[in-house]
C-alpha atoms as a PDB file:
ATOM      1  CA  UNK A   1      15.140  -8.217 -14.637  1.00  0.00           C
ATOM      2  CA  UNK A   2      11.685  -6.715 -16.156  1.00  0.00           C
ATOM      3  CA  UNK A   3      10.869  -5.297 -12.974  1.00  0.00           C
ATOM      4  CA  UNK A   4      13.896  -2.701 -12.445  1.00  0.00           C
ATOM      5  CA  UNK A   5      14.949   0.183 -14.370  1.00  0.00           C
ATOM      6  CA  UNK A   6      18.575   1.304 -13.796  1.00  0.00           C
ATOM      7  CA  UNK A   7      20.021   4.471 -14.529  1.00  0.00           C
ATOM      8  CA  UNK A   8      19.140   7.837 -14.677  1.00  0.00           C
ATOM      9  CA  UNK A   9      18.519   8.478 -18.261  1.00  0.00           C
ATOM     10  CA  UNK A  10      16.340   5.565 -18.339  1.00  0.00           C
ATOM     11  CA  UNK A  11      14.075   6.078 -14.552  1.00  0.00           C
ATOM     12  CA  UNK A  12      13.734   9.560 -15.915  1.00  0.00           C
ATOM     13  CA  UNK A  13      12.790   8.849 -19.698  1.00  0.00           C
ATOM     14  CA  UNK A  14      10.548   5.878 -17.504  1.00  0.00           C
ATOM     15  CA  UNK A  15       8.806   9.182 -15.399  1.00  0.00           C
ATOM     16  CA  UNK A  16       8.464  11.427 -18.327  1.00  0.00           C
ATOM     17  CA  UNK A  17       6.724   8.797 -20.672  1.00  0.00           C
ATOM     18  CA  UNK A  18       4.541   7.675 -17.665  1.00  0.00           C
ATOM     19  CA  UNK A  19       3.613   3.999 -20.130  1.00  0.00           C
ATOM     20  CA  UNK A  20       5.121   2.012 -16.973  1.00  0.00           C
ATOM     21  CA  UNK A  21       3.893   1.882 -13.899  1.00  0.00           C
ATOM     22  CA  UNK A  22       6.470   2.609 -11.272  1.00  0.00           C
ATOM     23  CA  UNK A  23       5.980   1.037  -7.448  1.00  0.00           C
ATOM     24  CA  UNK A  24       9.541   2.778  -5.971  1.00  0.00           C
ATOM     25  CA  UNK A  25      12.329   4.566  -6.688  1.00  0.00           C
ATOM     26  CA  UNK A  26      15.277   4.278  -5.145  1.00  0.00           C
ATOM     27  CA  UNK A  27      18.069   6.629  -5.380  1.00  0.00           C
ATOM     28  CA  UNK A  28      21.824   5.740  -3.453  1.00  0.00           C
ATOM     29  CA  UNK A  29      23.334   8.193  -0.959  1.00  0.00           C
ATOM     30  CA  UNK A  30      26.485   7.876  -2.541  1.00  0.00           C
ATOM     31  CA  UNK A  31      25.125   9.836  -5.880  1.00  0.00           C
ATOM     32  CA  UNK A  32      25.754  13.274  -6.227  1.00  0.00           C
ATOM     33  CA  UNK A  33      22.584  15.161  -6.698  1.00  0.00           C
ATOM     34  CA  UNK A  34      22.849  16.523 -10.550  1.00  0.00           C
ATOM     35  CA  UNK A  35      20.102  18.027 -12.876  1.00  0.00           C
ATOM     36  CA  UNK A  36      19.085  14.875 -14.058  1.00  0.00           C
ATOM     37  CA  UNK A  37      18.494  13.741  -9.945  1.00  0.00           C
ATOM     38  CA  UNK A  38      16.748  16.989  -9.542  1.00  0.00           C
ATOM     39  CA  UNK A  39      14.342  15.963 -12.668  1.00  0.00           C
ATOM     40  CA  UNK A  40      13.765  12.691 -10.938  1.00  0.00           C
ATOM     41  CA  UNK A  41      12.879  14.100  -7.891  1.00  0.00           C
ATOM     42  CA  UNK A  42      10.418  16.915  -9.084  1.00  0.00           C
ATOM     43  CA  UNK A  43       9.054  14.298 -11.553  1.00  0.00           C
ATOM     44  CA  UNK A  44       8.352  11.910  -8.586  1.00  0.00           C
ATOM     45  CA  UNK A  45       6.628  15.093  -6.517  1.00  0.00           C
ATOM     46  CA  UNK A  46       4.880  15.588  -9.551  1.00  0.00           C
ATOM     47  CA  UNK A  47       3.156  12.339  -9.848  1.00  0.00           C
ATOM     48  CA  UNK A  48       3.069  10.587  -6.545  1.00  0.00           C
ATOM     49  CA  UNK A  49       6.000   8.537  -6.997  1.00  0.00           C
ATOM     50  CA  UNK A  50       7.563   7.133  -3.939  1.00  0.00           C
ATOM     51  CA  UNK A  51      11.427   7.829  -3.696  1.00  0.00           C
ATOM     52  CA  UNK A  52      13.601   7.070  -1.318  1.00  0.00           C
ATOM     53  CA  UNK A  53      17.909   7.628  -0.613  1.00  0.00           C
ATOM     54  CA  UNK A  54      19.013   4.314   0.965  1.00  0.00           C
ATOM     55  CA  UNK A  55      22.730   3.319   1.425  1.00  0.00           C
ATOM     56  CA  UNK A  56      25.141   1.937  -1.306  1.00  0.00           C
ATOM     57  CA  UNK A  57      24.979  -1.511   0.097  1.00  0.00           C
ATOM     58  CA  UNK A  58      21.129  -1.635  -1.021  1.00  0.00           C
ATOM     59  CA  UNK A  59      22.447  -1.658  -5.034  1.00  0.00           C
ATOM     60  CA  UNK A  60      25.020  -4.620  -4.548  1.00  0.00           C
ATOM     61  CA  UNK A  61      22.963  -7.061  -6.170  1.00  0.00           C
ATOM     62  CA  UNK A  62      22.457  -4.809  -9.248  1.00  0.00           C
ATOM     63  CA  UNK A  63      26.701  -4.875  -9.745  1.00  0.00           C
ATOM     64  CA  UNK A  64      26.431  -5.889 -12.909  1.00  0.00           C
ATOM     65  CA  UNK A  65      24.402  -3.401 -14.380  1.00  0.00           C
ATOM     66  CA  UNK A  66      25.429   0.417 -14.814  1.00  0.00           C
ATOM     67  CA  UNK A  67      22.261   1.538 -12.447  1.00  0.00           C
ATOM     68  CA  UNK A  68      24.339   4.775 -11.443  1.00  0.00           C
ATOM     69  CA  UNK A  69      22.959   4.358  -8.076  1.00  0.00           C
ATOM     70  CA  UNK A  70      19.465   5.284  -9.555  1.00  0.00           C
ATOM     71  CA  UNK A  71      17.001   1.973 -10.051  1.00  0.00           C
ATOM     72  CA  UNK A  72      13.058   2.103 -10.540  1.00  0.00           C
ATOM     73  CA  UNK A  73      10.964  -0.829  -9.348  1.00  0.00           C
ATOM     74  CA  UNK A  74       8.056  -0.865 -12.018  1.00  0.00           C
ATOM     75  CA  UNK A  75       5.090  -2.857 -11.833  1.00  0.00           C
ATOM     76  CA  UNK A  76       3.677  -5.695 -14.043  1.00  0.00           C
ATOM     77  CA  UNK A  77       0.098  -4.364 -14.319  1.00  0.00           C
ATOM     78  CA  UNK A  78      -1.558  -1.040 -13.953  1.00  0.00           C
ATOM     79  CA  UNK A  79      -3.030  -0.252 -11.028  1.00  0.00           C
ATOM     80  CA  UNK A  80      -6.826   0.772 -10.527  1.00  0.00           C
ATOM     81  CA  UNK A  81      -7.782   4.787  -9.654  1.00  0.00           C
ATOM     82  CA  UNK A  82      -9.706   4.422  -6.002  1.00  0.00           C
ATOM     83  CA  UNK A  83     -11.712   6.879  -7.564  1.00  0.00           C
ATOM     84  CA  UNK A  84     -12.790   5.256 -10.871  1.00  0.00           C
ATOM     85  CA  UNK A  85     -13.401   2.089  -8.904  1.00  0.00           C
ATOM     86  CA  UNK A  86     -15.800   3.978  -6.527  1.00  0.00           C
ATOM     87  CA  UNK A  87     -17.408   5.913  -9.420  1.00  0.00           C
ATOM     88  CA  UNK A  88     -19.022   2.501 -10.755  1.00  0.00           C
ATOM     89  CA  UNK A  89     -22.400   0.641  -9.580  1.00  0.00           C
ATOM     90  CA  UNK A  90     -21.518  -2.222  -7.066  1.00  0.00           C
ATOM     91  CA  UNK A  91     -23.919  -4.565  -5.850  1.00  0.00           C
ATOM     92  CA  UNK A  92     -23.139  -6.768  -3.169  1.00  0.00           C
ATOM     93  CA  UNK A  93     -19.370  -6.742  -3.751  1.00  0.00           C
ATOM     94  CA  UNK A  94     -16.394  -7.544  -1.854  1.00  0.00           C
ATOM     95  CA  UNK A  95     -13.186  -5.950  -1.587  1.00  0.00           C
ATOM     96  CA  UNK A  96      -9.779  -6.971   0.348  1.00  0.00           C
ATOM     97  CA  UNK A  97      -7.299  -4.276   2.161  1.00  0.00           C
ATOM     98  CA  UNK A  98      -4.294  -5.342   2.909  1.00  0.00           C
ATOM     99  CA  UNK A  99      -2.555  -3.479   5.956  1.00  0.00           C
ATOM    100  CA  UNK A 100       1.279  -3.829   6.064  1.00  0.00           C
ATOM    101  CA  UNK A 101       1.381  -7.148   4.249  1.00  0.00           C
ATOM    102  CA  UNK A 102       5.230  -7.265   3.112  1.00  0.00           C
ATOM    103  CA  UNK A 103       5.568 -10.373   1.774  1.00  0.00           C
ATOM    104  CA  UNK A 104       5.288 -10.920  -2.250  1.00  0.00           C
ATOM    105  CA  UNK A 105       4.609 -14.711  -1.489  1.00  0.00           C
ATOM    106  CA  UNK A 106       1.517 -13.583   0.780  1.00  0.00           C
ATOM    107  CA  UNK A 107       0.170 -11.037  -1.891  1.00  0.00           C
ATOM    108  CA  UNK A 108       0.188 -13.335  -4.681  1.00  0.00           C
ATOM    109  CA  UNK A 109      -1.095 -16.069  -2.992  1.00  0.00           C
ATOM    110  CA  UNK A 110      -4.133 -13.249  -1.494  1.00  0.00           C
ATOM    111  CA  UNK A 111      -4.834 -12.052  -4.974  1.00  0.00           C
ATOM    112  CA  UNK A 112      -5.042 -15.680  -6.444  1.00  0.00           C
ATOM    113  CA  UNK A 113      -7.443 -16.240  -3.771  1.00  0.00           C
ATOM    114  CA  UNK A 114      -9.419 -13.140  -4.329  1.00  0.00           C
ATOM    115  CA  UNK A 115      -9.730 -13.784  -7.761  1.00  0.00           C
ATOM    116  CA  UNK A 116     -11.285 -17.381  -7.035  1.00  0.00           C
ATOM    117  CA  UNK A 117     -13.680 -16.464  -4.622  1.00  0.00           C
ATOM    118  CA  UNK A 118     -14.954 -13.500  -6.638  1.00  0.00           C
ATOM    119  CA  UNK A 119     -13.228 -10.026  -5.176  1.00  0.00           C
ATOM    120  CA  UNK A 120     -13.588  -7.275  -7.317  1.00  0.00           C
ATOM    121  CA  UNK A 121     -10.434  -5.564  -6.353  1.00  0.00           C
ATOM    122  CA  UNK A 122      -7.286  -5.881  -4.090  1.00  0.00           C
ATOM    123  CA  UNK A 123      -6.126  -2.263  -2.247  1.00  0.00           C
ATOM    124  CA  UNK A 124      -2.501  -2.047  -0.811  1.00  0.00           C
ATOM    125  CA  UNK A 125      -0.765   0.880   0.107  1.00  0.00           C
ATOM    126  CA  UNK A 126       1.532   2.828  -1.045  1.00  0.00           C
ATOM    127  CA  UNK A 127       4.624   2.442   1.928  1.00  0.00           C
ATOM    128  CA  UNK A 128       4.943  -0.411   4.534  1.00  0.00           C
ATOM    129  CA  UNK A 129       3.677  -2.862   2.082  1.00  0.00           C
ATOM    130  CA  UNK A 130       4.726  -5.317  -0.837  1.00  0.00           C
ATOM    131  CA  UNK A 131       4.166  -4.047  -4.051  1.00  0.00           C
ATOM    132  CA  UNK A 132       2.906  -6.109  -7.355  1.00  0.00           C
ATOM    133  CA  UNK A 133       6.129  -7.325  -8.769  1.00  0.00           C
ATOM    134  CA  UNK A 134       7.258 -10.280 -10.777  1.00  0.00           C
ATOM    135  CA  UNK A 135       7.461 -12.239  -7.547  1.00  0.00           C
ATOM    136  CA  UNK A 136       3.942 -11.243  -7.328  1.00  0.00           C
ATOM    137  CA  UNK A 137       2.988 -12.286 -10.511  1.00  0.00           C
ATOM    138  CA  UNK A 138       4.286 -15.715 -10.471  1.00  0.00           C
ATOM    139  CA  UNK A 139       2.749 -16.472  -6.887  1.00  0.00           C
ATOM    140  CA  UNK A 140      -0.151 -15.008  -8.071  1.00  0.00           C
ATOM    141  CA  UNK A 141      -0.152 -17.768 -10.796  1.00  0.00           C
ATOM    142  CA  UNK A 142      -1.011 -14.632 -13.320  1.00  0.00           C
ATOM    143  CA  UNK A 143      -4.462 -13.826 -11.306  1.00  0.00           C
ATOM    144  CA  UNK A 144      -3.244 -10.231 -11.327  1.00  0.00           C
ATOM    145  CA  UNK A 145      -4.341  -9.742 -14.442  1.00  0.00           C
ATOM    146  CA  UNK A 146      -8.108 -11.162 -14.092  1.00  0.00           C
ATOM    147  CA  UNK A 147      -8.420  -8.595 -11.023  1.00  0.00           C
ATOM    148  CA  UNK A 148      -8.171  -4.866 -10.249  1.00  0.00           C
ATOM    149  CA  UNK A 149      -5.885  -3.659  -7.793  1.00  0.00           C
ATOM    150  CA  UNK A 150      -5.557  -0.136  -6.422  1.00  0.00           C
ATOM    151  CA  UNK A 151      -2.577   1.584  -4.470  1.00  0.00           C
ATOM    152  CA  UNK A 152      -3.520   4.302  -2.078  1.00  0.00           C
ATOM    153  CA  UNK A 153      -1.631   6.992   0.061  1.00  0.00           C
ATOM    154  CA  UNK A 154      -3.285   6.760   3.078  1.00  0.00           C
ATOM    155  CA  UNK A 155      -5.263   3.044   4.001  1.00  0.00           C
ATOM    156  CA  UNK A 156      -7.535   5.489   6.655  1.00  0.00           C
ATOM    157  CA  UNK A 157      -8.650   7.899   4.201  1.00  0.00           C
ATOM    158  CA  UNK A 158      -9.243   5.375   1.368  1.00  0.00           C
ATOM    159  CA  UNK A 159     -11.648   3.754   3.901  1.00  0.00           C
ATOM    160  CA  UNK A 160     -12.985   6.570   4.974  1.00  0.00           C
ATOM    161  CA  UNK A 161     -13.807   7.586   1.612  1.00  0.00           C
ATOM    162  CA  UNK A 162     -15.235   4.003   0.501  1.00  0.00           C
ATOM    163  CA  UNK A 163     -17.970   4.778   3.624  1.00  0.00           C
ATOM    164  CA  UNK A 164     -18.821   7.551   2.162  1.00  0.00           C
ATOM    165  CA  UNK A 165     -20.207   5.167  -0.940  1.00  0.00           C
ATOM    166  CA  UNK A 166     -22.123   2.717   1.112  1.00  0.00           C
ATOM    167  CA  UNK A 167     -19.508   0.339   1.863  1.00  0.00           C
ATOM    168  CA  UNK A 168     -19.121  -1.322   4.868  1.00  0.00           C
ATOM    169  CA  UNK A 169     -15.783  -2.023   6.663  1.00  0.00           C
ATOM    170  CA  UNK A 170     -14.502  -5.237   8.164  1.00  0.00           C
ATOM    171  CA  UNK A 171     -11.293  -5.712   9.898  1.00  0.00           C
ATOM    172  CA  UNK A 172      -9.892  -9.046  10.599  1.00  0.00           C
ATOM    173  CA  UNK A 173      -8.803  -8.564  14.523  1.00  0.00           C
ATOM    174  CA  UNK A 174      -7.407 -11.415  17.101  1.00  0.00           C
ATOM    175  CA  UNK A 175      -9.194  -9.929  20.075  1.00  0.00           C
ATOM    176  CA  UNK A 176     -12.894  -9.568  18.298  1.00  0.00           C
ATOM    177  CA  UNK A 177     -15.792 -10.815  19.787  1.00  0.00           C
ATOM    178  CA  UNK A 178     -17.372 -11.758  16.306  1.00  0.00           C
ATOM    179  CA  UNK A 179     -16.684 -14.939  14.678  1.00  0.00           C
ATOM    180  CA  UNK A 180     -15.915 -14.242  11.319  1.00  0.00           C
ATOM    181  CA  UNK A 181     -18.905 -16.945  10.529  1.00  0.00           C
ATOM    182  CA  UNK A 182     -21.665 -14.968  12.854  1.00  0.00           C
ATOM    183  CA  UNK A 183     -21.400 -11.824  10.126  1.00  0.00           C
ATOM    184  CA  UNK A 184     -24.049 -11.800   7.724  1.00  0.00           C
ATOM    185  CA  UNK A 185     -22.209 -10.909   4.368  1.00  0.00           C
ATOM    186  CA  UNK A 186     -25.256 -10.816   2.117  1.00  0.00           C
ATOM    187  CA  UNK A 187     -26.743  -7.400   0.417  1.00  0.00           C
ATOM    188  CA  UNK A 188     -23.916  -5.589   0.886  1.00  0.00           C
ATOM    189  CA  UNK A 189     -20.799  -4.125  -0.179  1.00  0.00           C
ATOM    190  CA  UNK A 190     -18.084  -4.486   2.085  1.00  0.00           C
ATOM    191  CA  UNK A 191     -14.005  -4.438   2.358  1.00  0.00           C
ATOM    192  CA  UNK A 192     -12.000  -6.447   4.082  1.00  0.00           C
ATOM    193  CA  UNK A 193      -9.257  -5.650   5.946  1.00  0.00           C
ATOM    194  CA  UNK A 194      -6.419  -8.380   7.080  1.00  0.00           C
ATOM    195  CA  UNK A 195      -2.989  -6.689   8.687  1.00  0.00           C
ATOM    196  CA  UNK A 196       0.463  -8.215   8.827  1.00  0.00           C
ATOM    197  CA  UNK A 197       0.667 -11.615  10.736  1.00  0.00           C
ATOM    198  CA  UNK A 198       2.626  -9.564  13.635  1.00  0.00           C
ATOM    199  CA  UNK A 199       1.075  -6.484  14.312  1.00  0.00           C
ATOM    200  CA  UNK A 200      -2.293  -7.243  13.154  1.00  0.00           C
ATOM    201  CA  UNK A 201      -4.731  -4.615  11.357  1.00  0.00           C
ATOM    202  CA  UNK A 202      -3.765  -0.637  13.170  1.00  0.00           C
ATOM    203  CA  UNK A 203      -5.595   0.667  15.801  1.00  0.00           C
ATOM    204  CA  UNK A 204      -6.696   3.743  13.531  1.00  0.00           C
ATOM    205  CA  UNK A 205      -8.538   1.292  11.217  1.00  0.00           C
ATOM    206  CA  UNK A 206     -10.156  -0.945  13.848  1.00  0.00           C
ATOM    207  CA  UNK A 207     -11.118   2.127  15.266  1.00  0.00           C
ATOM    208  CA  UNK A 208     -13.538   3.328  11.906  1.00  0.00           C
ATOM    209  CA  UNK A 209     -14.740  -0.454  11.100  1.00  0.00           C
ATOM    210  CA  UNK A 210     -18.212  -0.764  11.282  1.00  0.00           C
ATOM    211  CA  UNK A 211     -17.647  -4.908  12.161  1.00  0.00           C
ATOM    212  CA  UNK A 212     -14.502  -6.769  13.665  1.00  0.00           C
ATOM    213  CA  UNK A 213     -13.903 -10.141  13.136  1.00  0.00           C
ATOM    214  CA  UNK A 214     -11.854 -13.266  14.810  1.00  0.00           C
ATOM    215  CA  UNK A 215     -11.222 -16.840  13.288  1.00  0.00           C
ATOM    216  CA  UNK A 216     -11.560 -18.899  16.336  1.00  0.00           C
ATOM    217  CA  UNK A 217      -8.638 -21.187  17.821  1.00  0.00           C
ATOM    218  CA  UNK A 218      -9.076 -24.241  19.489  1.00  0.00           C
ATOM    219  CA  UNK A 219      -5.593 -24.250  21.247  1.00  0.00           C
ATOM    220  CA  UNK A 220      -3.407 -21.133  22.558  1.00  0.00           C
ATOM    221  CA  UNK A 221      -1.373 -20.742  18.851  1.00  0.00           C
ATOM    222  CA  UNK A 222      -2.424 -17.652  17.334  1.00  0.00           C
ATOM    223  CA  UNK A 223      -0.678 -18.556  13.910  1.00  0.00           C
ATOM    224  CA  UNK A 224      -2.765 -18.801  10.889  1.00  0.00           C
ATOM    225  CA  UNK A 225      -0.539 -17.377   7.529  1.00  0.00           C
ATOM    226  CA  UNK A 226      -2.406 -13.894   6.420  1.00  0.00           C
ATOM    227  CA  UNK A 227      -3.308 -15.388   3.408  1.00  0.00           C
ATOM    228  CA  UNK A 228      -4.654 -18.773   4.906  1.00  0.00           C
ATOM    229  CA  UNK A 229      -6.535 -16.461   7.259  1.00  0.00           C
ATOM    230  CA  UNK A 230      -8.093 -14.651   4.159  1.00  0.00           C
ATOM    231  CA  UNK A 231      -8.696 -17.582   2.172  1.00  0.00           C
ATOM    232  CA  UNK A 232     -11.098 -18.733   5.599  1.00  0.00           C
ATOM    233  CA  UNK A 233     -12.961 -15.580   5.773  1.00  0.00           C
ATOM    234  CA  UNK A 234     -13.660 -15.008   2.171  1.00  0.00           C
ATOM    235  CA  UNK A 235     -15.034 -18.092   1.327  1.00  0.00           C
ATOM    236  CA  UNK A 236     -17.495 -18.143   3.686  1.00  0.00           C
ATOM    237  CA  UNK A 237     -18.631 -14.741   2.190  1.00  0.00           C
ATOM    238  CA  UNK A 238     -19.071 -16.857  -0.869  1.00  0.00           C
ATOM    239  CA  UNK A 239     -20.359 -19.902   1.210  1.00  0.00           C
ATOM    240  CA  UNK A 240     -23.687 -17.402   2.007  1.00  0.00           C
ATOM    241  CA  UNK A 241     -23.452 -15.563  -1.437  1.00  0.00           C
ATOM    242  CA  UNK A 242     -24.361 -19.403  -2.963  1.00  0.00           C
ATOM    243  CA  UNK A 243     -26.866 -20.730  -0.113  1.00  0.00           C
ATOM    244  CA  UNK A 244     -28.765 -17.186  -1.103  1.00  0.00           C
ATOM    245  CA  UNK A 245     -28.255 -17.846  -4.411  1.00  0.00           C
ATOM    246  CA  UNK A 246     -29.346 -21.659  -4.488  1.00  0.00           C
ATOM    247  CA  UNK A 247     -32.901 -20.636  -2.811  1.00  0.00           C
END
């Protein structure tokens, strides 16, 4: 499995090498907390690794493997600084957020789309959402590695901050008066945002969008797959970007 460390000598020569790029730790309950747990711990502090203490149960299906209750998820690619992405000229660039998308099927087919239709970078966050993992990769058909992706702490901030650079936000909402046709994409530099096929985009980032947008339904069956629903809205981005571009 290329995408979990086990054991603790290994997740904590892993942290203090820093050459792999680590998504989660998780640590059991059943592990008694030694010096080497501590290290992990303070290591993960240290550099904004996510760990968490879940139940035995969780590390049945790594049985064969001596993981001393201590396993790292690690990520196939290295993800993008928010800050060194914001730090370059963009022109006219698009950018997809994805709120509380959990399913690695969904991301990778979302990144392979993004990739097609141009995005210059995919931003997930760090908790409540799917990380880039093998599964990823594969559904992904290897796009993640033609595209930049970033991780960030806090979806709200990142946004907040992206403003502050001149880009413009756009969350995908049901309930929107907008058609996600009637926005004029063109000249500008905009992210965005598509939520979780159940709870939709959160309140606290429909509330800072500058636009909200709807795909239209002709009958009463609000069920479009997230990344169907971004493959839609993102191509007609590029629908405008080559009518502009044609004249």
């Amino acid at each position: 499995m290329d995408d979990i460390i086990f054991g603790k000598n290994s997740v904590l020569e892993a942290l203090e090498n820093q050459e792999r790029e680590i998504n989660k730790i998780l640590i059991s309950n059943s592990v008694h907390t030694d010096g080497k747990i501590a290290r992990i711990k303070e290591l993960c502090k240290n550099q904004g690794v996510i760990f968490q203490f879940v139940a035995k149960e969780k590390f049945t299906q790594y049985n064969e493997y001596n993981h001393q209750g201590v396993i790292a998820q690690v990520s196939p690619i290295k993800y993008t600084e928010l800050e060194d992405f914001l730090s370059k000229e963009h022109h006219n660039s698009s950018v997809v957020m994805l709120d509380g998308v959990e399913d690695a099927h969904n991301l990778g087919a979302i990144i392979r789309t993004c990739v097609c239709a141009g995005v210059e970078a995919v931003i997930i966050p760090a908790r409540r959402s799917v990380q880039v993992n093998s599964v990823v990769e594969k559904t992904s058909a290897g796009a993640i590695n033609h595209i930049q992706i970033i991780k960030v702490n806090s979806p709200v901030s990142a946004l907040q901050q992206m403003q502050e650079h001149n880009w413009w936000v756009i969350a995908a909402e049901a309930n929107a008066k907008d058609n996600y046709y009637d926005v004029n994409y063109i000249d500008m530099n905009f992210v965005l945002v598509m939520g979780a096929e159940h709870a939709g985009v959160s309140k606290s980032i429909i509330k800072l969008s500058d636009f909200q947008i709807k795909i239209p339904m002709l009958r009463d069956f609000n069920s479009l797959n997230v990344s169907n629903a971004l493959s839609a809205i993102i191509f007609e981005t590029v629908r405008q970007k080559c009518i502009k571009k044609d004249k």
